[in-house]
C-alpha atoms as a PDB file:
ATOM      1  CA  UNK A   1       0.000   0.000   0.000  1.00  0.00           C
ATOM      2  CA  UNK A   2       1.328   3.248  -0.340  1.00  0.00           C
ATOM      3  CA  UNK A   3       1.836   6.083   1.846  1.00  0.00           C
ATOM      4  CA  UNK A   4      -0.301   8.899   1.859  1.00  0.00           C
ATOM      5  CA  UNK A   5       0.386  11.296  -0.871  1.00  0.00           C
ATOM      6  CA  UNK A   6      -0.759  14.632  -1.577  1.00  0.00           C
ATOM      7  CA  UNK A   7      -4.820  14.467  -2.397  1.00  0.00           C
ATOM      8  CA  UNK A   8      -5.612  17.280  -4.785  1.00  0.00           C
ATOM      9  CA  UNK A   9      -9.315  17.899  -6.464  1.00  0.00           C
ATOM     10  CA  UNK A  10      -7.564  17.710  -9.671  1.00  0.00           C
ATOM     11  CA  UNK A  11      -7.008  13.846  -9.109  1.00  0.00           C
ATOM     12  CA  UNK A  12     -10.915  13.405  -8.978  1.00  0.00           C
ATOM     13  CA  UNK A  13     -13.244  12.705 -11.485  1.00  0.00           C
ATOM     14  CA  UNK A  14     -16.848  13.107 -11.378  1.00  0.00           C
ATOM     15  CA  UNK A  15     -17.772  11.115 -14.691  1.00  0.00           C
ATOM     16  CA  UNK A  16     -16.658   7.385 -15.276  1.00  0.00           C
ATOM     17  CA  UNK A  17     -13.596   6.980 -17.756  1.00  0.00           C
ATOM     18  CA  UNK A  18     -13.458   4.180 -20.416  1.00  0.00           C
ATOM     19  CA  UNK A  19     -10.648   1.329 -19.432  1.00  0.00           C
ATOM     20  CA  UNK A  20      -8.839   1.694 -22.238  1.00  0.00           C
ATOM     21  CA  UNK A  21      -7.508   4.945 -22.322  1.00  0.00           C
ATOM     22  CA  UNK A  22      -4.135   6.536 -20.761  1.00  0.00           C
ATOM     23  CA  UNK A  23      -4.537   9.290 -18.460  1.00  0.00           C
ATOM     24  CA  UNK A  24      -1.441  11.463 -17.868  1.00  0.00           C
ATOM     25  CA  UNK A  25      -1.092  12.671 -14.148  1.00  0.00           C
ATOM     26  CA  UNK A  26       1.268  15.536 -13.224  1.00  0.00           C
ATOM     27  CA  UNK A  27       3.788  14.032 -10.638  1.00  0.00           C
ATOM     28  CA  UNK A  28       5.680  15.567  -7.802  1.00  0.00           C
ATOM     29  CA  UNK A  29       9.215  15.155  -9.588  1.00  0.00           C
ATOM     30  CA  UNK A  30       8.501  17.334 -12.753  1.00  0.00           C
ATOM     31  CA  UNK A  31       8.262  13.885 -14.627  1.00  0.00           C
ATOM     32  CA  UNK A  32       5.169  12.380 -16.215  1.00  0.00           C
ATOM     33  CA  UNK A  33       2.947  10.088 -14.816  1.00  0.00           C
ATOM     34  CA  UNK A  34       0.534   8.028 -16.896  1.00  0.00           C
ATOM     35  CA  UNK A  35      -2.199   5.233 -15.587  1.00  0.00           C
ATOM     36  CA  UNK A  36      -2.654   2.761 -18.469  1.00  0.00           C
ATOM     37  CA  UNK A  37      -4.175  -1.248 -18.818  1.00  0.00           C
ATOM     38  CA  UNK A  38      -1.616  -3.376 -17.706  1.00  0.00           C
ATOM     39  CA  UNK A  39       0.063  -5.187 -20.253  1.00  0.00           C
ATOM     40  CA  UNK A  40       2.250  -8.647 -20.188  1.00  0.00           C
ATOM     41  CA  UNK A  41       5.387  -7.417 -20.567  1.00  0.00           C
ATOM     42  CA  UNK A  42       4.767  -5.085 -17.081  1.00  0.00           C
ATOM     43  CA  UNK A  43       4.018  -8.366 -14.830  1.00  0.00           C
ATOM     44  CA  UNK A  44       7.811  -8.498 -13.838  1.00  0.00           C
ATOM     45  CA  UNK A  45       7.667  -4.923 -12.386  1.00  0.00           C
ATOM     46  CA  UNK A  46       4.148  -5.398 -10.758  1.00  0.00           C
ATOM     47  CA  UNK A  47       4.945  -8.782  -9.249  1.00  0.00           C
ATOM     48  CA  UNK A  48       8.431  -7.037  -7.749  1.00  0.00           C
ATOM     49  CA  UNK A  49       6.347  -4.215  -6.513  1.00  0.00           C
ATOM     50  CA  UNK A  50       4.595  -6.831  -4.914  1.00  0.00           C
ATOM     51  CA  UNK A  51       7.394  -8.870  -2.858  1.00  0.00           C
ATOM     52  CA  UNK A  52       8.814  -5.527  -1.693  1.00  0.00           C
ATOM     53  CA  UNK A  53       5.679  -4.375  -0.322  1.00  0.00           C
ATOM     54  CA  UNK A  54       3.430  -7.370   1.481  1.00  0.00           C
ATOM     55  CA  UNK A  55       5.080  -9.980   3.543  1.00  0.00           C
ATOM     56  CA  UNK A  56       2.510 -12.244   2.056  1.00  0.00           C
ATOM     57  CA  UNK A  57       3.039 -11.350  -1.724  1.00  0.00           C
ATOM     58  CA  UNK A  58       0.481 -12.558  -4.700  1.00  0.00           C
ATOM     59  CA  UNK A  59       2.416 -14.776  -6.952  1.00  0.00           C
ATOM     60  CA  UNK A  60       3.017 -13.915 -10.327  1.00  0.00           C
ATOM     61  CA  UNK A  61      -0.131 -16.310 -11.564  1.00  0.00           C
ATOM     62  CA  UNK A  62      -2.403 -14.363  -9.869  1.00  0.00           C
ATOM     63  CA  UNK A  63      -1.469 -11.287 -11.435  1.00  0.00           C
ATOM     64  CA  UNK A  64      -1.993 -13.244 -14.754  1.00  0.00           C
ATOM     65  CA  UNK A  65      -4.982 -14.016 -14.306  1.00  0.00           C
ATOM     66  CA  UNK A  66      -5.950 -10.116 -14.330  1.00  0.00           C
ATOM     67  CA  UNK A  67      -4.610  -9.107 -17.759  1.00  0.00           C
ATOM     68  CA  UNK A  68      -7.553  -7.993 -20.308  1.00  0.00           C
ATOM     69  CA  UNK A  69      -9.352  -7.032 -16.948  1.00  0.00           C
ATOM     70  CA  UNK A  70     -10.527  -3.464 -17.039  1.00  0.00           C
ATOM     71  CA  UNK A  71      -9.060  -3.253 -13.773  1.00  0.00           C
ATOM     72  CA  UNK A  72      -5.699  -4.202 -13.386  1.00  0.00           C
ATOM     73  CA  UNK A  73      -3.957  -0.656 -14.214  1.00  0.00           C
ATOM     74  CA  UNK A  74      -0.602   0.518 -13.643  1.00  0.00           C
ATOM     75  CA  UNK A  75       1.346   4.097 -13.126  1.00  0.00           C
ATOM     76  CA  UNK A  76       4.382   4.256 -15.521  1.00  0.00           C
ATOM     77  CA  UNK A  77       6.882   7.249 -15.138  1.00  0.00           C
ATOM     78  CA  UNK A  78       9.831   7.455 -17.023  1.00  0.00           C
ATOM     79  CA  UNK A  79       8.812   4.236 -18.855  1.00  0.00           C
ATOM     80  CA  UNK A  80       9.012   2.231 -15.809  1.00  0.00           C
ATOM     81  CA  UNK A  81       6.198   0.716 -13.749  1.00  0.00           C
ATOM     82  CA  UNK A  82       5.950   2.088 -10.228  1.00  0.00           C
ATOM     83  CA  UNK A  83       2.857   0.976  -8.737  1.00  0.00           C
ATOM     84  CA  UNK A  84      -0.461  -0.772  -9.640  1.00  0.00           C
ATOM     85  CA  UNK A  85      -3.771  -1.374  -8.734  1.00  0.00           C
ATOM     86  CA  UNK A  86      -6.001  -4.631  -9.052  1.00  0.00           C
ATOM     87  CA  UNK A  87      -9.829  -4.273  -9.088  1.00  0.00           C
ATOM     88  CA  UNK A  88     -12.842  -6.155 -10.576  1.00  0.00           C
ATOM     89  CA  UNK A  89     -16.376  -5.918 -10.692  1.00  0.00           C
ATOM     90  CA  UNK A  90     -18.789  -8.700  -9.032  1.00  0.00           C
ATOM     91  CA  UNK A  91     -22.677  -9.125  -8.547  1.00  0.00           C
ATOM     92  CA  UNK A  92     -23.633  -9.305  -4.731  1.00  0.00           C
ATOM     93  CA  UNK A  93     -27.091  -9.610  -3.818  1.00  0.00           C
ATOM     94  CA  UNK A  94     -28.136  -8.154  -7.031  1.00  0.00           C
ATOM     95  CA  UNK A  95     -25.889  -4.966  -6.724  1.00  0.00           C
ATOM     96  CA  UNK A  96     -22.299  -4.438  -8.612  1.00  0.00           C
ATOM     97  CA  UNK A  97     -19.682  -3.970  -5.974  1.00  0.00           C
ATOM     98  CA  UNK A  98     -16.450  -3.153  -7.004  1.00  0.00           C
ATOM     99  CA  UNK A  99     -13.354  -4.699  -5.346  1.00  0.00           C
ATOM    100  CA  UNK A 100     -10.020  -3.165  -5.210  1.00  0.00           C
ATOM    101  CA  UNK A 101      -7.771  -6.222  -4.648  1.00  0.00           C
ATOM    102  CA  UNK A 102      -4.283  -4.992  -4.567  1.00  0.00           C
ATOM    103  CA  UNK A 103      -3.019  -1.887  -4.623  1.00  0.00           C
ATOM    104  CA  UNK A 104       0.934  -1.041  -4.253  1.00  0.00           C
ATOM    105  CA  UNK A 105       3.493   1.614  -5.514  1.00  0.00           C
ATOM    106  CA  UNK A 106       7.049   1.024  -5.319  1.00  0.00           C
ATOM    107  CA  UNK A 107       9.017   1.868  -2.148  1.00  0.00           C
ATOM    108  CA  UNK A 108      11.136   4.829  -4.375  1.00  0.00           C
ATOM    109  CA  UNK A 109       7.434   6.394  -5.365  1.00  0.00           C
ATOM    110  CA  UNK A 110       5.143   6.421  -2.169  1.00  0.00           C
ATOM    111  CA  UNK A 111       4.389   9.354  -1.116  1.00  0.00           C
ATOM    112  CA  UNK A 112       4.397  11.096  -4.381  1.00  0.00           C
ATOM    113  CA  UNK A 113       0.991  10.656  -5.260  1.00  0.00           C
ATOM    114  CA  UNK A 114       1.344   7.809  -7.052  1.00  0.00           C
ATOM    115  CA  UNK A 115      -1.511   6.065  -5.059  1.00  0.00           C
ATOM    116  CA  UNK A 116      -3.581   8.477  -5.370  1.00  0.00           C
ATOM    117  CA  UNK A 117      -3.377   8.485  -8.476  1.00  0.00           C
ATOM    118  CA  UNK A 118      -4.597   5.247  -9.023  1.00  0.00           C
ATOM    119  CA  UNK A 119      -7.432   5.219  -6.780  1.00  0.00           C
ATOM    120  CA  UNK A 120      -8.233   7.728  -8.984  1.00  0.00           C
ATOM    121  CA  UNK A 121      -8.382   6.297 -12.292  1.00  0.00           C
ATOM    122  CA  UNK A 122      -9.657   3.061 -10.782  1.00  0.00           C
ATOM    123  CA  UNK A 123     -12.840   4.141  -8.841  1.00  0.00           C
ATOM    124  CA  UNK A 124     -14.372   5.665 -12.003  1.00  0.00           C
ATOM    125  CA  UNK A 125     -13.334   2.466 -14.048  1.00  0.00           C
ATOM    126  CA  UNK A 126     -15.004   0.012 -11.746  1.00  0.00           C
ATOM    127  CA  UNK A 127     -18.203   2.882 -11.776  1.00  0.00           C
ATOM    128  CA  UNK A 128     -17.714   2.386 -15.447  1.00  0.00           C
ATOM    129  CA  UNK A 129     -18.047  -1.687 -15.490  1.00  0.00           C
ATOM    130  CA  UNK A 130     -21.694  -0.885 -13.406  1.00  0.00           C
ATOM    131  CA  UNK A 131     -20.284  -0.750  -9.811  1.00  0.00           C
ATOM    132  CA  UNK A 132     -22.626   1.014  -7.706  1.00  0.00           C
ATOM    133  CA  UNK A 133     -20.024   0.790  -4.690  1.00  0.00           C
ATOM    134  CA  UNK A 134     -16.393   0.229  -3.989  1.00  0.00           C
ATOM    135  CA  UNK A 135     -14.523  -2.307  -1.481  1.00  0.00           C
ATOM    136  CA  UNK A 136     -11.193  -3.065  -0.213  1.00  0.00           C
ATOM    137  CA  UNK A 137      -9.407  -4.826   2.497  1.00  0.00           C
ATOM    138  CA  UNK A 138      -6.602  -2.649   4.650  1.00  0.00           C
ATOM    139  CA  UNK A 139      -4.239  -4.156   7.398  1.00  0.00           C
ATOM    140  CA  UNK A 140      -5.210  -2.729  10.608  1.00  0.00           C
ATOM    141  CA  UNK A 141      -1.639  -1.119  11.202  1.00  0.00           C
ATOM    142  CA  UNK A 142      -1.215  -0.044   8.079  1.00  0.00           C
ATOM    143  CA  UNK A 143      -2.359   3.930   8.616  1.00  0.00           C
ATOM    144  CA  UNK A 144      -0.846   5.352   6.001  1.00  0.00           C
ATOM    145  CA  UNK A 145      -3.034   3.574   3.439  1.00  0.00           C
ATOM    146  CA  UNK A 146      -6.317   3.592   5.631  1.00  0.00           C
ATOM    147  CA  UNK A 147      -5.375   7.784   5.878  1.00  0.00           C
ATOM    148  CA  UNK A 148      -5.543   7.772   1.937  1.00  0.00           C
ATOM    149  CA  UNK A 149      -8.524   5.551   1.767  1.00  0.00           C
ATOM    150  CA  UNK A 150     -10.579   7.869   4.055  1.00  0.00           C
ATOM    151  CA  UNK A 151      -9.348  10.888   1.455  1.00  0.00           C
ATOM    152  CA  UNK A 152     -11.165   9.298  -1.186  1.00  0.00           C
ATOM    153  CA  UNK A 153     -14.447   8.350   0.843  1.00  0.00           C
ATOM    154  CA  UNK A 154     -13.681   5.084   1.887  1.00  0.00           C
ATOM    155  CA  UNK A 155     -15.003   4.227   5.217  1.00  0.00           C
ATOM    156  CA  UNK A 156     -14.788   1.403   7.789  1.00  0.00           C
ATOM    157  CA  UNK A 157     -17.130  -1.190   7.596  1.00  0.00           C
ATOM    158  CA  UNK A 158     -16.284  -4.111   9.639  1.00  0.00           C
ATOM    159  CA  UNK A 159     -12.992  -5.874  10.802  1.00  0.00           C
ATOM    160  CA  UNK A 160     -12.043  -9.455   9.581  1.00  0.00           C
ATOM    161  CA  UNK A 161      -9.970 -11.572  12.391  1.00  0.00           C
ATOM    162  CA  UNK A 162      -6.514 -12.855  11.112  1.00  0.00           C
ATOM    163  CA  UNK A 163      -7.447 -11.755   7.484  1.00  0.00           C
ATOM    164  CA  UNK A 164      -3.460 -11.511   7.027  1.00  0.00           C
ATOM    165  CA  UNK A 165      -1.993 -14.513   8.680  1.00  0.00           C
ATOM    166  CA  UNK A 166      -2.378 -13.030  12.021  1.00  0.00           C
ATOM    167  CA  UNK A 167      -3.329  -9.631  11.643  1.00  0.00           C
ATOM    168  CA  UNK A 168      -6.870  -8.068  11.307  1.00  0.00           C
ATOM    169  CA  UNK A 169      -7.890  -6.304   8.099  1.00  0.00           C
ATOM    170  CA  UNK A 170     -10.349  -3.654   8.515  1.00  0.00           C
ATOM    171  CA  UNK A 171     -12.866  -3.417   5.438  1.00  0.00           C
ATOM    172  CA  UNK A 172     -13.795  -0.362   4.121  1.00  0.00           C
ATOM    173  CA  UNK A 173     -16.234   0.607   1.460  1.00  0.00           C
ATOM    174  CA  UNK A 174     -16.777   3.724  -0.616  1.00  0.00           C
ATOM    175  CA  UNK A 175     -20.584   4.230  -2.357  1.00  0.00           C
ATOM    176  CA  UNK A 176     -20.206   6.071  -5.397  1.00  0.00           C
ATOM    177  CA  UNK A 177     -22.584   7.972  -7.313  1.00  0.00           C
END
């Protein structure tokens, strides 16, 4: 998860945005940051992303399994992946909740905005693909990422017990418009 970066209004979006299109965000270093589909040839970067920020890290395969999904996204700067965000879309109890699954920027990048970046590009994807709401799971100490949640109208909805191998994971959930 990534640290909390600067939140500014011109991150937000108040209409959804097709999938397939790059997005270029100004970034904090006077270099350029886009948010584009992942691709193959990015799974390297994303799955080393990964192992330097979870102790329990997704294994390549699972990130796989995500290409061609509308969202699995990822910031590129300087032509090199430095975070990445994996969401999806699923019916519950005849409503479309969106799920953001993973979400990580590279130790070098957090706190840059990077995060926030691609919360938001991926919020108004998943409103896009018919979500009517927004989930994800946050470790309980982690309050750098729960800080940056709550920035973007995520709020806590219930804890899970030993959700990661030992610690809690506090859901929250963001209804969107």
């Amino acid at each position: 998860m990534s640290s909390p970066g600067v939140v500014s209004e011109r991150f937000f979006y108040r209409r959804p945005v097709h999938a397939n299109v790059t997005v270029q965000f100004p970034a904090d270093r006077n270099d350029d940051l886009s948010i584009r589909p992942a691709k193959r040839a990015d799974l390297l970067a994303v799955v080393r992303i990964e192992n330097a920020s979870f102790p329990q890290p997704w294994p390549h395969e699972a990130f796989e399994r995500f290409l061609g999904e509308p969202g699995f996204l990822v910031a590129v700067s300087d032509g090199a992946v430095v975070g990445y965000v994996v969401g999806d879309v699923v019916s519950n109890v005849g409503r479309q909740l969106g799920h953001i699954k993973d979400v990580a920027v590279h130790p070098d990048r957090r706190g840059n905005g990077v995060g926030s970046a691609l919360l938001s590009r991926s919020i108004p994807v998943l409103a896009a693909h018919g979500a009517d709401s927004v989930k994800l799971e946050v470790r309980e100490s982690n309050d750098g990422a729960k800080h940056l949640y709550r920035k973007f109208g995520f709020e806590p909805l219930r804890r899970v017990p030993d959700y990661y191998d030992g610690e809690d994971a506090i859901v929250m959930i963001r209804k969107l418009e």
